[in-house]
N, C-alpha and C. Protein backbone atom coordinates (compact mmCIF):
# COMPACT_ATOMS: atom_id res chain seq x y z
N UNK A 1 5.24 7.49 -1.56
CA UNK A 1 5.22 6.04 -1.67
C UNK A 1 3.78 5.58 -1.82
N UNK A 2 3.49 4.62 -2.50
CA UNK A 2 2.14 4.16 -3.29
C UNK A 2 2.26 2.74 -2.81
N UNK A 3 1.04 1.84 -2.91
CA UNK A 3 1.06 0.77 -2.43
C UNK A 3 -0.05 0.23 -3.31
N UNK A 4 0.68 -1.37 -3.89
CA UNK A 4 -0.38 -2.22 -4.80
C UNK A 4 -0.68 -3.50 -3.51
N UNK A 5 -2.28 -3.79 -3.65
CA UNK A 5 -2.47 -4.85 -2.25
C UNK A 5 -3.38 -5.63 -3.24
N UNK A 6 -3.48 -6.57 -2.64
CA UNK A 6 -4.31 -7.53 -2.68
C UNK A 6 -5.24 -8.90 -1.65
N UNK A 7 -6.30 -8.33 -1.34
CA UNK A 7 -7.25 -8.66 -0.64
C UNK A 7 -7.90 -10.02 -0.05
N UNK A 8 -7.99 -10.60 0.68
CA UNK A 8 -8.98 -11.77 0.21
C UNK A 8 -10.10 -11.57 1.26
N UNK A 9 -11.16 -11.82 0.77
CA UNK A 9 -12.53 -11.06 1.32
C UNK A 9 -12.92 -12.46 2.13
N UNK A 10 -14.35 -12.25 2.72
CA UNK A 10 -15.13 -13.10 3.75
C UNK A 10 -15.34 -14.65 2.72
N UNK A 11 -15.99 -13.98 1.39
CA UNK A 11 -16.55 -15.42 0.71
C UNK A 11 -15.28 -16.03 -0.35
N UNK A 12 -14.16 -15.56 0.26
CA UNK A 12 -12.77 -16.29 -0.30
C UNK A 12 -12.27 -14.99 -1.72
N UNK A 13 -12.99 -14.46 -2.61
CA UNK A 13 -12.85 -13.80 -3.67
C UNK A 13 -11.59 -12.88 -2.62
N UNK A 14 -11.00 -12.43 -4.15
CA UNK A 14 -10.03 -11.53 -4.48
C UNK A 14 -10.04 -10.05 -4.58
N UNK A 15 -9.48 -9.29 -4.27
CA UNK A 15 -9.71 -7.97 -4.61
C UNK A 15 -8.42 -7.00 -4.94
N UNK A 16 -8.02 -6.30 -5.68
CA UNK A 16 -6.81 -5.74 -6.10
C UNK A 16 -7.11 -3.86 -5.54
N UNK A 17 -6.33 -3.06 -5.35
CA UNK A 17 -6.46 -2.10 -4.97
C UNK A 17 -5.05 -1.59 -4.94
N UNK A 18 -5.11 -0.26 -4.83
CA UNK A 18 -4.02 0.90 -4.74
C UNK A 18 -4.17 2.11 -3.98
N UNK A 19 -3.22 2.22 -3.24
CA UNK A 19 -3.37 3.65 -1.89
C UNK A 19 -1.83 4.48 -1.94
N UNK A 20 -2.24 5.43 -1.05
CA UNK A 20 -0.90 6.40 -0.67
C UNK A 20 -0.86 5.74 0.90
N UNK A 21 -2.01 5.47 1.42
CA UNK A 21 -1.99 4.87 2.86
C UNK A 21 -2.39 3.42 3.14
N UNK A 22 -1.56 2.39 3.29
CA UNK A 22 -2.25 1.53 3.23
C UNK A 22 -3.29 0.64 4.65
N UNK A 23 -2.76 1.36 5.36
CA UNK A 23 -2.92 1.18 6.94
C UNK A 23 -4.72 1.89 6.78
N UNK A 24 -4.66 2.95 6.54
CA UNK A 24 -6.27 3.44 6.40
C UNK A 24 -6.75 2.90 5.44
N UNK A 25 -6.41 2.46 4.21
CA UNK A 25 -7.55 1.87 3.44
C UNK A 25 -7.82 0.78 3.65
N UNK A 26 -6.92 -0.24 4.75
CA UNK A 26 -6.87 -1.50 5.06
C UNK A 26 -8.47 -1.03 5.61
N UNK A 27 -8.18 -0.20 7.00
CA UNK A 27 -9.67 0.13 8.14
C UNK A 27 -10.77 0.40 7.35
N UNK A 28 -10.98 1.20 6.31
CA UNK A 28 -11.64 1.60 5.52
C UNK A 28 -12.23 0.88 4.77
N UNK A 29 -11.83 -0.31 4.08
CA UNK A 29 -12.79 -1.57 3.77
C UNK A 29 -13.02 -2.26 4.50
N UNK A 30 -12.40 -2.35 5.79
CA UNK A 30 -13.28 -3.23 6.65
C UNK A 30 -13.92 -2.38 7.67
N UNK A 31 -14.22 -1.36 8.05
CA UNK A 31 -15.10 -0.58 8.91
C UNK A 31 -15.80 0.49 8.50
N UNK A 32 -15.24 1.40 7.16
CA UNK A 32 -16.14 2.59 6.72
C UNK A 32 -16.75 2.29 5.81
N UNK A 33 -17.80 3.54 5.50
CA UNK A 33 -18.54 3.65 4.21
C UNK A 33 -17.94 3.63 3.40
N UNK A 34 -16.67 4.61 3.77
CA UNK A 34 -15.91 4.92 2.08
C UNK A 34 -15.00 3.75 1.92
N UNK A 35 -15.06 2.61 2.26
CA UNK A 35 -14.45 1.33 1.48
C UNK A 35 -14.78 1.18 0.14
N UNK A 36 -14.25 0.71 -0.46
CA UNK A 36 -15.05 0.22 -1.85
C UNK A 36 -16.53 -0.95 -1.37
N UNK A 37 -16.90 -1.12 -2.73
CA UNK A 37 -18.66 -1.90 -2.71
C UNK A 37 -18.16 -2.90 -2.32
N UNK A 38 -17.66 -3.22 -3.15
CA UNK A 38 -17.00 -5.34 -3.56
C UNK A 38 -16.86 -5.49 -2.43
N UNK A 39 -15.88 -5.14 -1.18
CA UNK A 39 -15.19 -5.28 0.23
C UNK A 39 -16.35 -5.14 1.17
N UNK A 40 -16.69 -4.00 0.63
CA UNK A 40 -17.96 -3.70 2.23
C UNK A 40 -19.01 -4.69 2.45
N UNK A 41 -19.54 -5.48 0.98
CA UNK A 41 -20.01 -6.35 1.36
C UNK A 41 -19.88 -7.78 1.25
N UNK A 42 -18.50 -8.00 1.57
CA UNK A 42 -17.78 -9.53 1.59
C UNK A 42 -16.85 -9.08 3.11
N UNK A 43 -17.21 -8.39 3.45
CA UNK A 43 -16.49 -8.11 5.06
C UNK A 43 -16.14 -9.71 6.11
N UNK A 44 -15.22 -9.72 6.95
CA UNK A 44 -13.92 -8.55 6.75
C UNK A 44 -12.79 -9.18 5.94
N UNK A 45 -12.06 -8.46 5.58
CA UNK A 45 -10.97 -8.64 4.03
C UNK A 45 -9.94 -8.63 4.82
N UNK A 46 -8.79 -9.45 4.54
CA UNK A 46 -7.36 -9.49 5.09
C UNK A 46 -6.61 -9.30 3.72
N UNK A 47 -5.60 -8.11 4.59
CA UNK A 47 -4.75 -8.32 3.03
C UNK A 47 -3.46 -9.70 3.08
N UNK A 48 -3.57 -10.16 1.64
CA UNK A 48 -2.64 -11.11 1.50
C UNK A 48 -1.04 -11.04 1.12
N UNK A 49 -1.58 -9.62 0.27
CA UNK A 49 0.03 -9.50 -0.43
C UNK A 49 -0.09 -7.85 -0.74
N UNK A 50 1.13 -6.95 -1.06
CA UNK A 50 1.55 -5.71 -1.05
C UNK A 50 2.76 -5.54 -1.74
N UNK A 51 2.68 -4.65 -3.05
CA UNK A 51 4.06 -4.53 -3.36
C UNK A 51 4.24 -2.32 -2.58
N UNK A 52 5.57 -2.22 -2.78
CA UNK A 52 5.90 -0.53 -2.71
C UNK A 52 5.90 -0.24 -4.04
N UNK A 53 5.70 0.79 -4.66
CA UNK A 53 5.67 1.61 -6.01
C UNK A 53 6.27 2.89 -5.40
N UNK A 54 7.00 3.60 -6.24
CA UNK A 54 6.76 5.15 -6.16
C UNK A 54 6.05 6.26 -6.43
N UNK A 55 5.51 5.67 -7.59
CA UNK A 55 4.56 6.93 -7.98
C UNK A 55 3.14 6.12 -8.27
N UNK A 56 2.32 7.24 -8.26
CA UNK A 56 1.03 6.89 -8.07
C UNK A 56 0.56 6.36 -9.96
N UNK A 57 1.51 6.37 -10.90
CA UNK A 57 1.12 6.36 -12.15
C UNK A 57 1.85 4.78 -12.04
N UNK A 58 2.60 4.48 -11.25
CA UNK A 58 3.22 3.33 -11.58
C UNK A 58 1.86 2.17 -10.64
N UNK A 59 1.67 2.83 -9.27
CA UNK A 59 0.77 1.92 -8.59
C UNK A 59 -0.43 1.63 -9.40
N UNK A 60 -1.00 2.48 -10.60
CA UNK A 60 -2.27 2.58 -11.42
C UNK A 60 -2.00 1.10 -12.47
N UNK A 61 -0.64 1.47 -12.76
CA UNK A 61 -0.57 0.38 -14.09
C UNK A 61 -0.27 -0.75 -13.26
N UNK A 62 0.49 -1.18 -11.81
CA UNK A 62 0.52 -2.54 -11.65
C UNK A 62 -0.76 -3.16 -10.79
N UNK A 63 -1.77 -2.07 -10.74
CA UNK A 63 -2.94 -2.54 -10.03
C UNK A 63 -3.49 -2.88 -11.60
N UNK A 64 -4.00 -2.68 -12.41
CA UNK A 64 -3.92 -2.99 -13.67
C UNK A 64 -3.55 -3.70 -14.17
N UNK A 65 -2.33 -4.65 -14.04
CA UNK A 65 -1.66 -5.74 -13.95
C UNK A 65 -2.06 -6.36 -13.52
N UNK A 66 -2.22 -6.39 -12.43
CA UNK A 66 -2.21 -7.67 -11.10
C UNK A 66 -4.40 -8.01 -11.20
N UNK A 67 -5.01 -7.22 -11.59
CA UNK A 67 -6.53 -7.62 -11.88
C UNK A 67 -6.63 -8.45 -13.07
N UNK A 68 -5.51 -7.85 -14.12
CA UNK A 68 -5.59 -8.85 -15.36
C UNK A 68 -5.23 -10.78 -15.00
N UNK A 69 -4.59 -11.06 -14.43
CA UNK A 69 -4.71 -12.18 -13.60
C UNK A 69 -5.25 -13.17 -13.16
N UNK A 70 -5.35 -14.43 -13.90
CA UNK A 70 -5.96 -15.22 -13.21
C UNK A 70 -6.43 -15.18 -12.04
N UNK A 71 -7.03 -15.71 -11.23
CA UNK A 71 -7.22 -16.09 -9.75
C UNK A 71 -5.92 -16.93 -9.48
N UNK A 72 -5.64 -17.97 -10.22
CA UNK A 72 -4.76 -18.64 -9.83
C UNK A 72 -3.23 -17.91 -9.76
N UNK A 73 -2.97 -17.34 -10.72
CA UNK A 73 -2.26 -15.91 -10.74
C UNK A 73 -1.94 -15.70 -9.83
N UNK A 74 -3.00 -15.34 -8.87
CA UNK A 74 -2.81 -13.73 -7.88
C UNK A 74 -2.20 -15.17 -6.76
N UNK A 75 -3.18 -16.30 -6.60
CA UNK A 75 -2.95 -17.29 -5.56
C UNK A 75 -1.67 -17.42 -5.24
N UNK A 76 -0.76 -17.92 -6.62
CA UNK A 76 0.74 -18.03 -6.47
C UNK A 76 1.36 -16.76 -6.41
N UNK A 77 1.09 -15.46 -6.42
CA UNK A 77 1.82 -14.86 -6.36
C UNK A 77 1.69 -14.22 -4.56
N UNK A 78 0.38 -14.16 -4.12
CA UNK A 78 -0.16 -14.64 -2.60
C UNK A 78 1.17 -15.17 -1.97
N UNK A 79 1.34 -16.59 -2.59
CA UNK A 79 2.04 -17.62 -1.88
C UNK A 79 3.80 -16.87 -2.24
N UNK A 80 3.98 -16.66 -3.12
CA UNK A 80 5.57 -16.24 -3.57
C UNK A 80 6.12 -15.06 -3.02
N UNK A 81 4.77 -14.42 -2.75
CA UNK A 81 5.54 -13.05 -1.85
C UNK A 81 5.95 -13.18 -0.82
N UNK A 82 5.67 -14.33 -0.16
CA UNK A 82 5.44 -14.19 1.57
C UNK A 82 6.75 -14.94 1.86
């Protein structure tokens, strides 16, 4: 199981991402090195929204998706998931 997330960092910006774990990469941009750049330094990031995928080729193309996206985009879709 694969996981598409989406972020919202300290200075409000957006961030899109994809894991096998989402629980450690959550900790991992907000406490390790190995976070990504963008996150580590807009600390700390809450995630807003999460879909399930199955495979890791499917989580690639809807993280891919979901960056192509307006801001306003991701906002309503933020709001529609929940």
């Amino acid at each position: 199981m694969y996981f598409v997330y989406l972020l919202e960092c300290a200075d409000k910006s957006l961030y899109v991402g994809s894991t096998n774990d989402l629980e450690k990469r959550l900790h991992a941009h907000n406490h390790l090195k190995s976070g990504a750049h963008y996150t580590k330094i807009r600390r700390p990031v809450v995630l807003r929204y999460s879909e399930r995928v199955r495979t890791y080729a499917k989580a690639r193309k809807r993280e891919a998706e979901l960056k192509r996206l307006k801001r306003e985009e991701k906002i309503k879709l933020i709001h529609d998931g929940k």
